[in-house]
N, C-alpha and C. Protein backbone atom coordinates (compact mmCIF):
# COMPACT_ATOMS: atom_id res chain seq x y z
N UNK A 1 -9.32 15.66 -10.35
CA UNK A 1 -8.37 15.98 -9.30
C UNK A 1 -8.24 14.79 -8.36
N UNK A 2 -6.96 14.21 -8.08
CA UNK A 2 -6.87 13.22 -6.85
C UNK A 2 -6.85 13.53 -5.64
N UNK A 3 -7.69 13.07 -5.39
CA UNK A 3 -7.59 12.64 -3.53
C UNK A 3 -6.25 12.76 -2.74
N UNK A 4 -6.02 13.92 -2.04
CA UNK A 4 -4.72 14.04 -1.23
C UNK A 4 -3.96 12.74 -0.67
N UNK A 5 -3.10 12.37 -0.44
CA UNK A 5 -2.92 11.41 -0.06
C UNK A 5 -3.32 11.29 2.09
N UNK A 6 -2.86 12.17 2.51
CA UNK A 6 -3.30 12.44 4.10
C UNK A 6 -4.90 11.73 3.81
N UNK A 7 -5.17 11.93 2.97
CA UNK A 7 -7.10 11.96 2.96
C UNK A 7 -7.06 10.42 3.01
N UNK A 8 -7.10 9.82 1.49
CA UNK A 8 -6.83 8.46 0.87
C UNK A 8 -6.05 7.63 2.62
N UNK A 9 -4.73 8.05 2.79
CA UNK A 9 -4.43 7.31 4.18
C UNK A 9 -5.69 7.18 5.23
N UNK A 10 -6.37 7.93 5.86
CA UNK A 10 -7.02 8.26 6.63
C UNK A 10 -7.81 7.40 6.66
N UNK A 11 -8.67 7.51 5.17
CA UNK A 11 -9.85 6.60 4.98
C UNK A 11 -9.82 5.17 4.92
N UNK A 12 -8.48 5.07 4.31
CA UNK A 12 -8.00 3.37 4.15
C UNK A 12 -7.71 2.73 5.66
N UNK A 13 -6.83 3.68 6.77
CA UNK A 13 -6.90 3.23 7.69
C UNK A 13 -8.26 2.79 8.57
N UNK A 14 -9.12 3.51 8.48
CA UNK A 14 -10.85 3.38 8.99
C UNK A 14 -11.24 2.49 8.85
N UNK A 15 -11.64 2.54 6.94
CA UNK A 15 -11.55 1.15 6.33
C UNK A 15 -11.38 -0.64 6.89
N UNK A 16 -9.56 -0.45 6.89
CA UNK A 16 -9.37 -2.09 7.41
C UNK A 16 -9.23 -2.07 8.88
N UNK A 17 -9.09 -0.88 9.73
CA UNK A 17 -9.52 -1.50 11.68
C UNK A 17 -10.94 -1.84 11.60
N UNK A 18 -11.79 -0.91 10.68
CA UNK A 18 -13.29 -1.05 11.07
C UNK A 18 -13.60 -2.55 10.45
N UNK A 19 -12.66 -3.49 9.69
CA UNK A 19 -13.32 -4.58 8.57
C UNK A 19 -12.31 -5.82 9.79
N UNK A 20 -11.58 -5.22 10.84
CA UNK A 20 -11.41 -6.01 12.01
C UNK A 20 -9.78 -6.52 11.71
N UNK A 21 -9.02 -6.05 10.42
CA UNK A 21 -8.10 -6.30 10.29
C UNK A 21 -6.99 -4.96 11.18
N UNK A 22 -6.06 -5.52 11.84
CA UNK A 22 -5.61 -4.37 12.69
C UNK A 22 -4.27 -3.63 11.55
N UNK A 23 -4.56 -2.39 11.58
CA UNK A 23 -3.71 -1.37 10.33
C UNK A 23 -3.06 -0.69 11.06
N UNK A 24 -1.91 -0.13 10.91
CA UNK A 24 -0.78 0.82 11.09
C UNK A 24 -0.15 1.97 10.11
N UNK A 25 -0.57 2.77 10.33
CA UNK A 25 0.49 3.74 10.07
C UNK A 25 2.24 4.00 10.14
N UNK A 26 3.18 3.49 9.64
CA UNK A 26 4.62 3.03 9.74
C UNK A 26 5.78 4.13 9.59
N UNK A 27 4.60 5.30 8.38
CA UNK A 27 5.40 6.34 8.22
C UNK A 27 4.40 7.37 7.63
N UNK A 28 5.05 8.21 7.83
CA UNK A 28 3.69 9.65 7.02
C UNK A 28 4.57 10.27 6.18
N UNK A 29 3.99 9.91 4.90
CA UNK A 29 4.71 10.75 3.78
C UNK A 29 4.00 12.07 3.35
N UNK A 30 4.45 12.77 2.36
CA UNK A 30 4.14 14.04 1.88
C UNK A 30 2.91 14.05 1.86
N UNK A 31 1.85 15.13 2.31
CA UNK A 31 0.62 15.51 2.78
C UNK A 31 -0.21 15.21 1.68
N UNK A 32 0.41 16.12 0.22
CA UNK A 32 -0.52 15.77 -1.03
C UNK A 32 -0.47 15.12 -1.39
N UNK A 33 1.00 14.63 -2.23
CA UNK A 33 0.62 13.16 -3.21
C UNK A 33 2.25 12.59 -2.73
N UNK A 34 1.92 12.40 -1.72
CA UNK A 34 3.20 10.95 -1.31
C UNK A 34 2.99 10.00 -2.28
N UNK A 35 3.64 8.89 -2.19
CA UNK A 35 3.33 7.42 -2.96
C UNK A 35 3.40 6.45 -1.69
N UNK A 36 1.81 5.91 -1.65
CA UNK A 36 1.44 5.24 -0.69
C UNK A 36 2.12 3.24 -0.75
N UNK A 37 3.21 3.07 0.07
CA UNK A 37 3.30 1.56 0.41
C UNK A 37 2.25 0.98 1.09
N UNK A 38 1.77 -0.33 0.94
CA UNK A 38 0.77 -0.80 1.97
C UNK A 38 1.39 -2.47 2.25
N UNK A 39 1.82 -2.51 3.65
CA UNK A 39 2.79 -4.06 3.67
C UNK A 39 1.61 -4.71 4.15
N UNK A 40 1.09 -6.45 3.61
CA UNK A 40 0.21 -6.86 4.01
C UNK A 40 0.76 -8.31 4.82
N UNK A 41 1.25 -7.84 6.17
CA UNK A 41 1.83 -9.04 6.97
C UNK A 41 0.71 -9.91 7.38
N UNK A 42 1.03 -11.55 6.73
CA UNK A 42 0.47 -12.42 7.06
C UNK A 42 0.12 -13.19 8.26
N UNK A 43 1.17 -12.57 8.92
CA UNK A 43 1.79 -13.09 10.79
C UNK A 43 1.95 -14.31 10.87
N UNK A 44 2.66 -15.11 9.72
CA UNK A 44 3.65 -16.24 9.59
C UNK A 44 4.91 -16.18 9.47
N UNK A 45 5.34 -15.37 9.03
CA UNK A 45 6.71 -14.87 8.12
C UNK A 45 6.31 -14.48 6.86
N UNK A 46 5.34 -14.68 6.49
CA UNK A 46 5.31 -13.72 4.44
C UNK A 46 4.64 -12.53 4.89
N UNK A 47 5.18 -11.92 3.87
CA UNK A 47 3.73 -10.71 3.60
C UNK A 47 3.88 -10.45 1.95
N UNK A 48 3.03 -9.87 1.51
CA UNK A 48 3.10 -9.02 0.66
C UNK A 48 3.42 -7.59 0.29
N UNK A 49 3.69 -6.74 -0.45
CA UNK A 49 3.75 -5.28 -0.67
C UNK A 49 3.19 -4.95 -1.89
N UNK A 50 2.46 -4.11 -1.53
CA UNK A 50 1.38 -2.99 -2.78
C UNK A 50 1.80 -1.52 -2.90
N UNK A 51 1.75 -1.17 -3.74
CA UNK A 51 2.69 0.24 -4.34
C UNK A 51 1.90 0.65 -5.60
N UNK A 52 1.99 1.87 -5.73
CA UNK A 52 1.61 2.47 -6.55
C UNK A 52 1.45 1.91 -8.24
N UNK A 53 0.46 1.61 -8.66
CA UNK A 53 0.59 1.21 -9.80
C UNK A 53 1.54 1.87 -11.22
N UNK A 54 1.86 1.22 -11.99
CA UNK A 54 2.35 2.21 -13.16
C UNK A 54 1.71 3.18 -13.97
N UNK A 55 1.80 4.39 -14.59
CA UNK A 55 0.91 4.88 -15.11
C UNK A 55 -0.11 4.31 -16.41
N UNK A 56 0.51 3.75 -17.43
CA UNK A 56 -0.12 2.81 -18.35
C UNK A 56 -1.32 1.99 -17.90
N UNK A 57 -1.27 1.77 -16.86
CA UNK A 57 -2.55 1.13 -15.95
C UNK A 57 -3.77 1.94 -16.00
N UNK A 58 -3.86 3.53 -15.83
CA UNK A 58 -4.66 4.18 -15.62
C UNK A 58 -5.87 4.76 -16.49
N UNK A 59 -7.13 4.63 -17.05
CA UNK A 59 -7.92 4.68 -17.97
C UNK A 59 -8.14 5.93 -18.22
N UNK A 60 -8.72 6.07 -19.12
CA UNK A 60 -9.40 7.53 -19.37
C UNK A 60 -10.47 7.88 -18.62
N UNK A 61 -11.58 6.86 -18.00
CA UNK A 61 -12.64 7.20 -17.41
C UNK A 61 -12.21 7.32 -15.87
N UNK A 62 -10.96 7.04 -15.23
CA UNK A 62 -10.43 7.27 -14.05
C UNK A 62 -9.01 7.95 -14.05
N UNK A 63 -8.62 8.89 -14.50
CA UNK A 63 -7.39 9.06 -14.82
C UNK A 63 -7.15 9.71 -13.54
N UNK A 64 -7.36 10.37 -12.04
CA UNK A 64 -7.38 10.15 -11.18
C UNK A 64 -7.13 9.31 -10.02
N UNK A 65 -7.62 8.10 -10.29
CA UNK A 65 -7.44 7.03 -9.36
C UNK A 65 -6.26 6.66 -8.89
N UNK A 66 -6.49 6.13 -7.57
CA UNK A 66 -5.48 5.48 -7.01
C UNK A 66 -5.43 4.16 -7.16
N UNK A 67 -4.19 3.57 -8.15
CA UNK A 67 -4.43 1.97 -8.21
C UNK A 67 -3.12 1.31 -7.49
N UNK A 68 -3.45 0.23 -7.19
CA UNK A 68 -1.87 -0.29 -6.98
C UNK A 68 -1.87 -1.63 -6.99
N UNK A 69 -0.51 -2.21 -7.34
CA UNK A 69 0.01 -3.15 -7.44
C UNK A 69 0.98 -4.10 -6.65
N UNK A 70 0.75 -5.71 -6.99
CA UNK A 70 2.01 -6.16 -6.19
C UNK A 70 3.40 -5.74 -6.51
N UNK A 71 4.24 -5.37 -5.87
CA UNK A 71 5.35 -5.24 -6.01
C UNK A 71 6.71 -6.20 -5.89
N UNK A 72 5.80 -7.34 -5.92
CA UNK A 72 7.15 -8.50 -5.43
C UNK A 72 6.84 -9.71 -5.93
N UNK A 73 6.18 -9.68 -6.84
CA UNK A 73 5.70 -11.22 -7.59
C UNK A 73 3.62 -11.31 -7.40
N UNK A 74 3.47 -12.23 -7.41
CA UNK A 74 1.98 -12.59 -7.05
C UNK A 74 1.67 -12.84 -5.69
N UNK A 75 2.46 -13.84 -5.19
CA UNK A 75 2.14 -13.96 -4.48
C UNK A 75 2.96 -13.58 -2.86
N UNK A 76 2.41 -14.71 -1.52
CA UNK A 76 3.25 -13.90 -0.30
C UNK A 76 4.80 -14.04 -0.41
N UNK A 77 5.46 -13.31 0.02
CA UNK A 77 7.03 -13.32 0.08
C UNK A 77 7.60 -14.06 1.62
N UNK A 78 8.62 -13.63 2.07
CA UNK A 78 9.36 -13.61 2.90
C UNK A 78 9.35 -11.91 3.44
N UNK A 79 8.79 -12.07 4.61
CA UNK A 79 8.95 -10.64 5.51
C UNK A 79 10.45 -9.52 5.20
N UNK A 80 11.43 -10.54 5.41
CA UNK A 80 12.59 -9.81 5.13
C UNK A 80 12.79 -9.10 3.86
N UNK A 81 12.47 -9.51 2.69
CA UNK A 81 11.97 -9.22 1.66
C UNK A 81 11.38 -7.64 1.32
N UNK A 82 10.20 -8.07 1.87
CA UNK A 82 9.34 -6.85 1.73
C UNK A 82 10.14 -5.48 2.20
N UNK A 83 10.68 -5.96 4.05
CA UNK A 83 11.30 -4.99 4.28
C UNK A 83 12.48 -4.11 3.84
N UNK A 84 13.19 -5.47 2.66
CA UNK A 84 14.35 -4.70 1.97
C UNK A 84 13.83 -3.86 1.16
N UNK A 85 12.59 -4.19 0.44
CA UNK A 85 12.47 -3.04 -0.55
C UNK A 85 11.76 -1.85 -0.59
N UNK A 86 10.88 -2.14 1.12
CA UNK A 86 10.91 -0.49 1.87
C UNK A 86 11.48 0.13 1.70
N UNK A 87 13.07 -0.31 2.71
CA UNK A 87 14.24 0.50 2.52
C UNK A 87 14.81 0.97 1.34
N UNK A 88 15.26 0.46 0.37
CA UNK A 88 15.29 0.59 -1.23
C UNK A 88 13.89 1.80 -1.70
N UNK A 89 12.49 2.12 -1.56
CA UNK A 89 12.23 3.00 -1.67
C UNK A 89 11.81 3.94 -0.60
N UNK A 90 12.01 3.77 0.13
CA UNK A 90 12.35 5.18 1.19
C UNK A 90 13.95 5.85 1.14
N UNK A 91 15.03 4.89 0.63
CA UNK A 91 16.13 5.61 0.18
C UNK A 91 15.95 6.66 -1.26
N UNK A 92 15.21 5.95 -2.01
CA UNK A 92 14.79 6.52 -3.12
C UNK A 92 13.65 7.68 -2.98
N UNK A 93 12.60 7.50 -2.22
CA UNK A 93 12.24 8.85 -2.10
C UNK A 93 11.47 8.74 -0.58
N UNK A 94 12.34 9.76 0.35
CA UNK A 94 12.04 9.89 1.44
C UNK A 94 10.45 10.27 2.15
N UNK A 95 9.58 10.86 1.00
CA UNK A 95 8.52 11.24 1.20
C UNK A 95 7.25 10.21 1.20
N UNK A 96 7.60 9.14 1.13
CA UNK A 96 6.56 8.21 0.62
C UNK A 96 5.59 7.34 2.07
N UNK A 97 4.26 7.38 2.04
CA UNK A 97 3.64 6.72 2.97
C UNK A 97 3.67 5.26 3.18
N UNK A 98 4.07 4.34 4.80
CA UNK A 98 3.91 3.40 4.88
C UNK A 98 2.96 2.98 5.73
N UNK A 99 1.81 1.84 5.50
CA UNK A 99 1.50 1.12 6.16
C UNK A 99 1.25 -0.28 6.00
N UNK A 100 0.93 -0.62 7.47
CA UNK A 100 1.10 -1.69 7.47
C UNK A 100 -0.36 -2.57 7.94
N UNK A 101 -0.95 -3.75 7.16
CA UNK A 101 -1.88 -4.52 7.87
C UNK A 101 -1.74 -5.60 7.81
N UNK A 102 -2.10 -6.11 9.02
CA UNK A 102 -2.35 -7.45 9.80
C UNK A 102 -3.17 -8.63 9.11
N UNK A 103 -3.49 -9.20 9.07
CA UNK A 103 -4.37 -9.98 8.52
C UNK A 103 -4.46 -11.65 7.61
N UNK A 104 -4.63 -12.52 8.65
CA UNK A 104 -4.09 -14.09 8.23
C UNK A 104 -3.99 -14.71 7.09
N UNK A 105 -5.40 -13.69 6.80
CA UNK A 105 -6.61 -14.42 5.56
C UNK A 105 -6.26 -13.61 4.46
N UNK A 106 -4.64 -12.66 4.52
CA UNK A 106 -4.85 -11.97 2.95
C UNK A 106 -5.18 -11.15 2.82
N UNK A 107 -6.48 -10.65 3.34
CA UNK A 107 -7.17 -9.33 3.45
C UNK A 107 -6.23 -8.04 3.01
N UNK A 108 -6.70 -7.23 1.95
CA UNK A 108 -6.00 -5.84 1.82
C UNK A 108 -6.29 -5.11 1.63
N UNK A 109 -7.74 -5.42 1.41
CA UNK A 109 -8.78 -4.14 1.57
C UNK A 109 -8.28 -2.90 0.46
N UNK A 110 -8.09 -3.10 -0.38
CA UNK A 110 -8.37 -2.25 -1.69
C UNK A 110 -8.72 -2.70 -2.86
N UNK A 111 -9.75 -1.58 -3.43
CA UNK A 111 -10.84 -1.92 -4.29
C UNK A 111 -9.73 -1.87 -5.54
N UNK A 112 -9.32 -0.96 -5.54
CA UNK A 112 -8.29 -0.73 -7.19
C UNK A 112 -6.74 -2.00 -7.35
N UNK A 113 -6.86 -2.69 -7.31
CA UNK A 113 -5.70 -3.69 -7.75
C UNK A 113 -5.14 -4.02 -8.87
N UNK A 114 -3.99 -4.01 -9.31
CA UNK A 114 -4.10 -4.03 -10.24
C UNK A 114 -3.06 -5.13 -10.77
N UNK A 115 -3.86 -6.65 -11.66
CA UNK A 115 -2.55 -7.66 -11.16
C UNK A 115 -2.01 -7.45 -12.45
């Protein structure tokens, strides 16, 4: 059984304020299983965006897990960027969680990545 998403948000937020990177909450999607965005602003002008991985990603010994992926190439983008394709899936599905973290050095503080 997966981890609600309200839950998974909660903990991830704890997570990167407590690891000194400052995190935001941007939007609150559906309680159980929203599909969690996580924007990782560099505070230059790039960031990155992480999104839900594809299912083919997911193993048999975790078929549960929450993994996710870049969504915009490898590496940092252009801010404007990222934000277009917020919009692009929050038009697509209104229910979906955003946040956002801070952090110079990259930092994104999730264990499941999936490049």
């Amino acid at each position: 059984m997966r981890l609600k998403s309200a839950i998974w948000v909660a903990a991830y937020l704890r997570r990167c304020n407590g690891a000194g990177a400052f995190t935001v909450l941007r939007q609150r999607g559906a309680e159980e299983a929203g599909a969690i965005y996580i924007k990782l602003n560099r505070l230059d002008g790039s960031a990155e965006l992480f999104g839900p991985a594809p299912q083919n990603a997911f193993d048999e010994e975790r078929p549960s897990a929450r993994l996710f992926t870049r969504t915009l190439g490898k590496g940092p983008v252009p801010d404007a960027d990222v934000e277009a394709r917020l919009v692009r899936e929050k038009r697509y599905d209104p229910d979906i969680w955003i946040l956002e973290v801070e952090d110079r050095d990259g930092r994104h503080h999730l264990d499941d990545l999936v490049e």
